[in-house]
C-alpha atoms as a PDB file:
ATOM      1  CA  UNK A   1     -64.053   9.394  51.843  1.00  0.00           C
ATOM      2  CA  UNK A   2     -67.532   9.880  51.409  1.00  0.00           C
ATOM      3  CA  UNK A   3     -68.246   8.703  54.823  1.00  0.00           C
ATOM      4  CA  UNK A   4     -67.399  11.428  56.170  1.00  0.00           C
ATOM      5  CA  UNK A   5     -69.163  15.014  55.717  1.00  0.00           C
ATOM      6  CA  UNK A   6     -65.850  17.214  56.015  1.00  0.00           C
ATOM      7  CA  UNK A   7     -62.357  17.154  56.776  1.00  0.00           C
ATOM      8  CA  UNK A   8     -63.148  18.333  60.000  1.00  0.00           C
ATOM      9  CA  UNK A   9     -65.290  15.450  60.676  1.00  0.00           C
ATOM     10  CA  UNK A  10     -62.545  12.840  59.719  1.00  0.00           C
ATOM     11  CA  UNK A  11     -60.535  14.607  62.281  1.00  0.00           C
ATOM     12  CA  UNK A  12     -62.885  14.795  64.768  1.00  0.00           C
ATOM     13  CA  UNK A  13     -63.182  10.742  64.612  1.00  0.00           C
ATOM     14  CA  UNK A  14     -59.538  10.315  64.476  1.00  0.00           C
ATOM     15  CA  UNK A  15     -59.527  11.967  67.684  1.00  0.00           C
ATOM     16  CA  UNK A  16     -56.971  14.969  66.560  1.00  0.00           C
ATOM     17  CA  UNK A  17     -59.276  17.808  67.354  1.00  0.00           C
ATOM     18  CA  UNK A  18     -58.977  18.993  71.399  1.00  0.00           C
ATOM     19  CA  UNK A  19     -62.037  18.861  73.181  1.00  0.00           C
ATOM     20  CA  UNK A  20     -63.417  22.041  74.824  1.00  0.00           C
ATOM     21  CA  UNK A  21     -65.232  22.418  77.902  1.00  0.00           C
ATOM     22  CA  UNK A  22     -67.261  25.810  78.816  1.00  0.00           C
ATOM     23  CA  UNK A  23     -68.401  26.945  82.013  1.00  0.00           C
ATOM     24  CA  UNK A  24     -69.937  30.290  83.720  1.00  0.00           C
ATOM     25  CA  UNK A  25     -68.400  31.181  80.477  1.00  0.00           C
ATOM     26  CA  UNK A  26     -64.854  30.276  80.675  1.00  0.00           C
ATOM     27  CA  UNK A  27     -63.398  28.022  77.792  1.00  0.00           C
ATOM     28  CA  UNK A  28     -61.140  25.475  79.123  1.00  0.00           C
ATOM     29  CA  UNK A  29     -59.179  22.977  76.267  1.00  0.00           C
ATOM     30  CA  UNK A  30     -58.544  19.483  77.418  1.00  0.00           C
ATOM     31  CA  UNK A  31     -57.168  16.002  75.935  1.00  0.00           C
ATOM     32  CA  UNK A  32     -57.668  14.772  72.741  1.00  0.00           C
ATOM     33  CA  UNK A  33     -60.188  12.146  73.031  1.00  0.00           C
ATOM     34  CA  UNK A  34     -58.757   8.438  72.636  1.00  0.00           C
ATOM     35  CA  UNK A  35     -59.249   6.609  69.397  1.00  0.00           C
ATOM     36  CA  UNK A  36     -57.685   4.746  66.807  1.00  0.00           C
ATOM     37  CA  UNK A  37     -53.936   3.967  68.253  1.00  0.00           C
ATOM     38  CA  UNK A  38     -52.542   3.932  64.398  1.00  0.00           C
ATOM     39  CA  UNK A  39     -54.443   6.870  63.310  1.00  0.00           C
ATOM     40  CA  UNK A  40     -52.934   8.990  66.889  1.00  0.00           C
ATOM     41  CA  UNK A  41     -49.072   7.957  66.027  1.00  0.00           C
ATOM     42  CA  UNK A  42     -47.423  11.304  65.971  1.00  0.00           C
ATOM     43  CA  UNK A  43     -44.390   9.428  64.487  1.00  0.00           C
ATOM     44  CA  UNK A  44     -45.370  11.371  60.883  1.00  0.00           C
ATOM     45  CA  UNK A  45     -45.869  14.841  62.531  1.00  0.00           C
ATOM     46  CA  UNK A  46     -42.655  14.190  64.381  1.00  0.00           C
ATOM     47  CA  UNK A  47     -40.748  13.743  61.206  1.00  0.00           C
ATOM     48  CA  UNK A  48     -42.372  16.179  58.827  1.00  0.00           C
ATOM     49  CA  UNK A  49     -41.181  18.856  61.793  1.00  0.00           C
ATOM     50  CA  UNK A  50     -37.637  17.582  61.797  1.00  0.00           C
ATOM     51  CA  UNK A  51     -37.275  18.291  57.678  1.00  0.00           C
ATOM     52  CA  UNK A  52     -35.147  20.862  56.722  1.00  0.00           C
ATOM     53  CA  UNK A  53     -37.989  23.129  54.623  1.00  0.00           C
ATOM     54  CA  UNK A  54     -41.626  22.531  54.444  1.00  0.00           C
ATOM     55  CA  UNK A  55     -44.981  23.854  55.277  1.00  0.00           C
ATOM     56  CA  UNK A  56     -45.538  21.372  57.311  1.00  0.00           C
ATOM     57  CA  UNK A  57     -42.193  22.281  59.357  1.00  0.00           C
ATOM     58  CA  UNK A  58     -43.511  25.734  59.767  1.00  0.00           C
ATOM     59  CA  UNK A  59     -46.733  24.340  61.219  1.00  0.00           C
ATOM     60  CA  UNK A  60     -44.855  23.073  63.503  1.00  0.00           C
ATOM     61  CA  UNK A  61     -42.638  25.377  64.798  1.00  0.00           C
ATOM     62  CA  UNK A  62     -45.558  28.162  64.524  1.00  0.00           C
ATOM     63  CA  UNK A  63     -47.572  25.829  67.012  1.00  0.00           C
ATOM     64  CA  UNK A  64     -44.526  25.113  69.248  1.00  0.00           C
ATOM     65  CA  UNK A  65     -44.030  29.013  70.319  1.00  0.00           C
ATOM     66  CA  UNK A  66     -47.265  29.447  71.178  1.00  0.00           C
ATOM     67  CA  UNK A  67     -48.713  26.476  72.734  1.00  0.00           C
ATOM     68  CA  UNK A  68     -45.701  24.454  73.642  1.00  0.00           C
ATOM     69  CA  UNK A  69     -43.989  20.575  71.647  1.00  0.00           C
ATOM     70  CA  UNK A  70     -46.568  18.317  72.490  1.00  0.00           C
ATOM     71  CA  UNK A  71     -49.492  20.053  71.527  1.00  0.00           C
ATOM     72  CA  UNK A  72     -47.395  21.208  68.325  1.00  0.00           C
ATOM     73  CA  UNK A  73     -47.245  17.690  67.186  1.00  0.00           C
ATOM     74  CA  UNK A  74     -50.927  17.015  67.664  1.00  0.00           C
ATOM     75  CA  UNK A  75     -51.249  19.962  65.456  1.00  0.00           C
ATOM     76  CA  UNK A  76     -49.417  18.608  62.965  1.00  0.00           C
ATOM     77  CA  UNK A  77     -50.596  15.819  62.940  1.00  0.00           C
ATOM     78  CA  UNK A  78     -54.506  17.237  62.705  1.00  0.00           C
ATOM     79  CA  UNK A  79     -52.907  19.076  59.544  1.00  0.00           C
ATOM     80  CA  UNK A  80     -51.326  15.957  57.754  1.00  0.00           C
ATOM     81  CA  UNK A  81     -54.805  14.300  58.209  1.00  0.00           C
ATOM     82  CA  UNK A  82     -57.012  17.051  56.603  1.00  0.00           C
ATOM     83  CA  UNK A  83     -54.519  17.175  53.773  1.00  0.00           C
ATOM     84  CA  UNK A  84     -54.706  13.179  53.300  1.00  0.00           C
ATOM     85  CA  UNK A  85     -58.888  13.245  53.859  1.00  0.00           C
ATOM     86  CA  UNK A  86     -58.688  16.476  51.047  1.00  0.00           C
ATOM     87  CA  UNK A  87     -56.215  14.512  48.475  1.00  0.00           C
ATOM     88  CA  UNK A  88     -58.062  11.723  48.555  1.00  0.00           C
ATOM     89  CA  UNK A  89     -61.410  13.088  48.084  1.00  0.00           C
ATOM     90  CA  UNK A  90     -60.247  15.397  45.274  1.00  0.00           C
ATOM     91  CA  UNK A  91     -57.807  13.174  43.510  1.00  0.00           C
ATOM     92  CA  UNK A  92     -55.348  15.790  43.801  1.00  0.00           C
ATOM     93  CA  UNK A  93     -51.324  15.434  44.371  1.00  0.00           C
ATOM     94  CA  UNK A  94     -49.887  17.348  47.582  1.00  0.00           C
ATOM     95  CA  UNK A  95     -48.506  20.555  46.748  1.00  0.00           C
ATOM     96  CA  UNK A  96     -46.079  22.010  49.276  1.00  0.00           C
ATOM     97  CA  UNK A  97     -47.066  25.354  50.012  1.00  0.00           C
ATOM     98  CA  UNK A  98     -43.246  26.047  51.133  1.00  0.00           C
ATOM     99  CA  UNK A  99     -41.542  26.921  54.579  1.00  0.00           C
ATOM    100  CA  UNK A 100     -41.922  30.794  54.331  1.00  0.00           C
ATOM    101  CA  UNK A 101     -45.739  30.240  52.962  1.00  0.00           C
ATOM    102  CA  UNK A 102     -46.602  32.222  56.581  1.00  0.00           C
ATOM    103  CA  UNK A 103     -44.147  34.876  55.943  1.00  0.00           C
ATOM    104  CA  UNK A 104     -45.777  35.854  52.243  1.00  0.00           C
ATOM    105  CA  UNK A 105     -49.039  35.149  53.679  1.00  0.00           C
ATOM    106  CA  UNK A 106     -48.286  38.883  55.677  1.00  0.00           C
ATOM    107  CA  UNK A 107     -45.346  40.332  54.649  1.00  0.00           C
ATOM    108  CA  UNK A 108     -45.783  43.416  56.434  1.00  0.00           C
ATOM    109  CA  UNK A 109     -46.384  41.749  59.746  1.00  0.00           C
ATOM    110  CA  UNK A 110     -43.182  39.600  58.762  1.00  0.00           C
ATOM    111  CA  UNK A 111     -41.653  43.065  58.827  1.00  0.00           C
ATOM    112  CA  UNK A 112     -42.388  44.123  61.577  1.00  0.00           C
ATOM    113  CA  UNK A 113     -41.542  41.536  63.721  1.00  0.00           C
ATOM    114  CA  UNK A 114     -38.037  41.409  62.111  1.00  0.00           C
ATOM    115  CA  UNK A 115     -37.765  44.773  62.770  1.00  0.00           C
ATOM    116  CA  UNK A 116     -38.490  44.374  66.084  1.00  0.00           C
ATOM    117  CA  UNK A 117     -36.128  40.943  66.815  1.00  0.00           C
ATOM    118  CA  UNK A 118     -32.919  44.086  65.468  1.00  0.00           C
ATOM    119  CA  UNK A 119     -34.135  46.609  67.629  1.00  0.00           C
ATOM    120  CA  UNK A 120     -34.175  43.820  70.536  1.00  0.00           C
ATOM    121  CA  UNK A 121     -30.275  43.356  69.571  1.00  0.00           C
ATOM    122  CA  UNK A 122     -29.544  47.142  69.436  1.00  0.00           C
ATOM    123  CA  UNK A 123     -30.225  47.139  65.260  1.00  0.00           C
ATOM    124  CA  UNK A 124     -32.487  50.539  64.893  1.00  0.00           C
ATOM    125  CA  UNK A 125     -33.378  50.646  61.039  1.00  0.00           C
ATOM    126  CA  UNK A 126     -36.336  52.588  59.917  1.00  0.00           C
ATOM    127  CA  UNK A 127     -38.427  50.882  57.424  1.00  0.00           C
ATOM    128  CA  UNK A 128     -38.430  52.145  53.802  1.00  0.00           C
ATOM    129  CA  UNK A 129     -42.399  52.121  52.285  1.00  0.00           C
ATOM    130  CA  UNK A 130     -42.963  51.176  49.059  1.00  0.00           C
ATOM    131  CA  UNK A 131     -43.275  53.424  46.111  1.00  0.00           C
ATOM    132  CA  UNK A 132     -47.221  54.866  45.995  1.00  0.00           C
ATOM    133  CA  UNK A 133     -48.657  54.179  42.434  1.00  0.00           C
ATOM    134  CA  UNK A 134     -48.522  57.978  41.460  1.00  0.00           C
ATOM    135  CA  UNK A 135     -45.121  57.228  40.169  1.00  0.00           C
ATOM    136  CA  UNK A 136     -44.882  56.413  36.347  1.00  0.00           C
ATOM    137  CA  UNK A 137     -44.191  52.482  35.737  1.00  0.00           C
ATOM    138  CA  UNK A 138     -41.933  52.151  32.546  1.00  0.00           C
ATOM    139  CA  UNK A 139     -41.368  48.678  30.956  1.00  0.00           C
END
């Protein structure tokens, strides 16, 4: 793996990273460029969104509602290879970060938008804040 700089190098000549065009400074995103036909399958994006828990899942599905399936699956897929390029250059083993990893990574914006999804079904609850550190902690 030493061929490669970064992780976002190996990507970039896998041809998982969308190319960008700018002009009279508007960004417009276009194709992935073509490369390597066994390094584009999507086959292992498609099936690491179809698992029942995972982070990868929830890379998925993150992508899907904002930019739509297919480019959800090239984003998986872009994430599979910079965890391969980084396991292999390490030595580590893959560590699942877990299906709700974006959930703790905010919890408060979690909240909110859960809060938000009952009020949208006629649910009004007020949220309850956390106890300020002037209270005395016992053990």
């Amino acid at each position: 793996m030493t061929v490669f700089v970064d992780a976002d190098q190996c990507a970039a000549w896998a041809g998982l990273v969308p190319g960008e065009n700018e002009s009279a400074g508007k960004t417009h995103n276009t194709r992935c460029r073509k490369s390597n036909r066994v390094l584009r399958r999507t086959q292992a994006a498609w099936a690491a969104s179809r698992t029942k828990r995972g982070y990868l899942r929830a890379v998925f599905y993150r992508a899907k509602g904002r930019r739509g399936w297919a480019k959800a699956i090239v984003a998986t897929a872009h994430k599979i290879l910079l965890i391969a390029f980084l396991m292999l250059r390490d030595g580590t083993p893959y560590r699942d970060l877990g299906d709700d990893f974006f959930d703790r990574l905010h919890p408060e914006r979690t909240a909110n938008r859960l809060l938000q999804r009952l009020a949208n079904l006629g649910i009004h609850l007020q949220p309850v804040s956390a106890p300020g550190p002037s209270l005395p902690q016992t053990l």
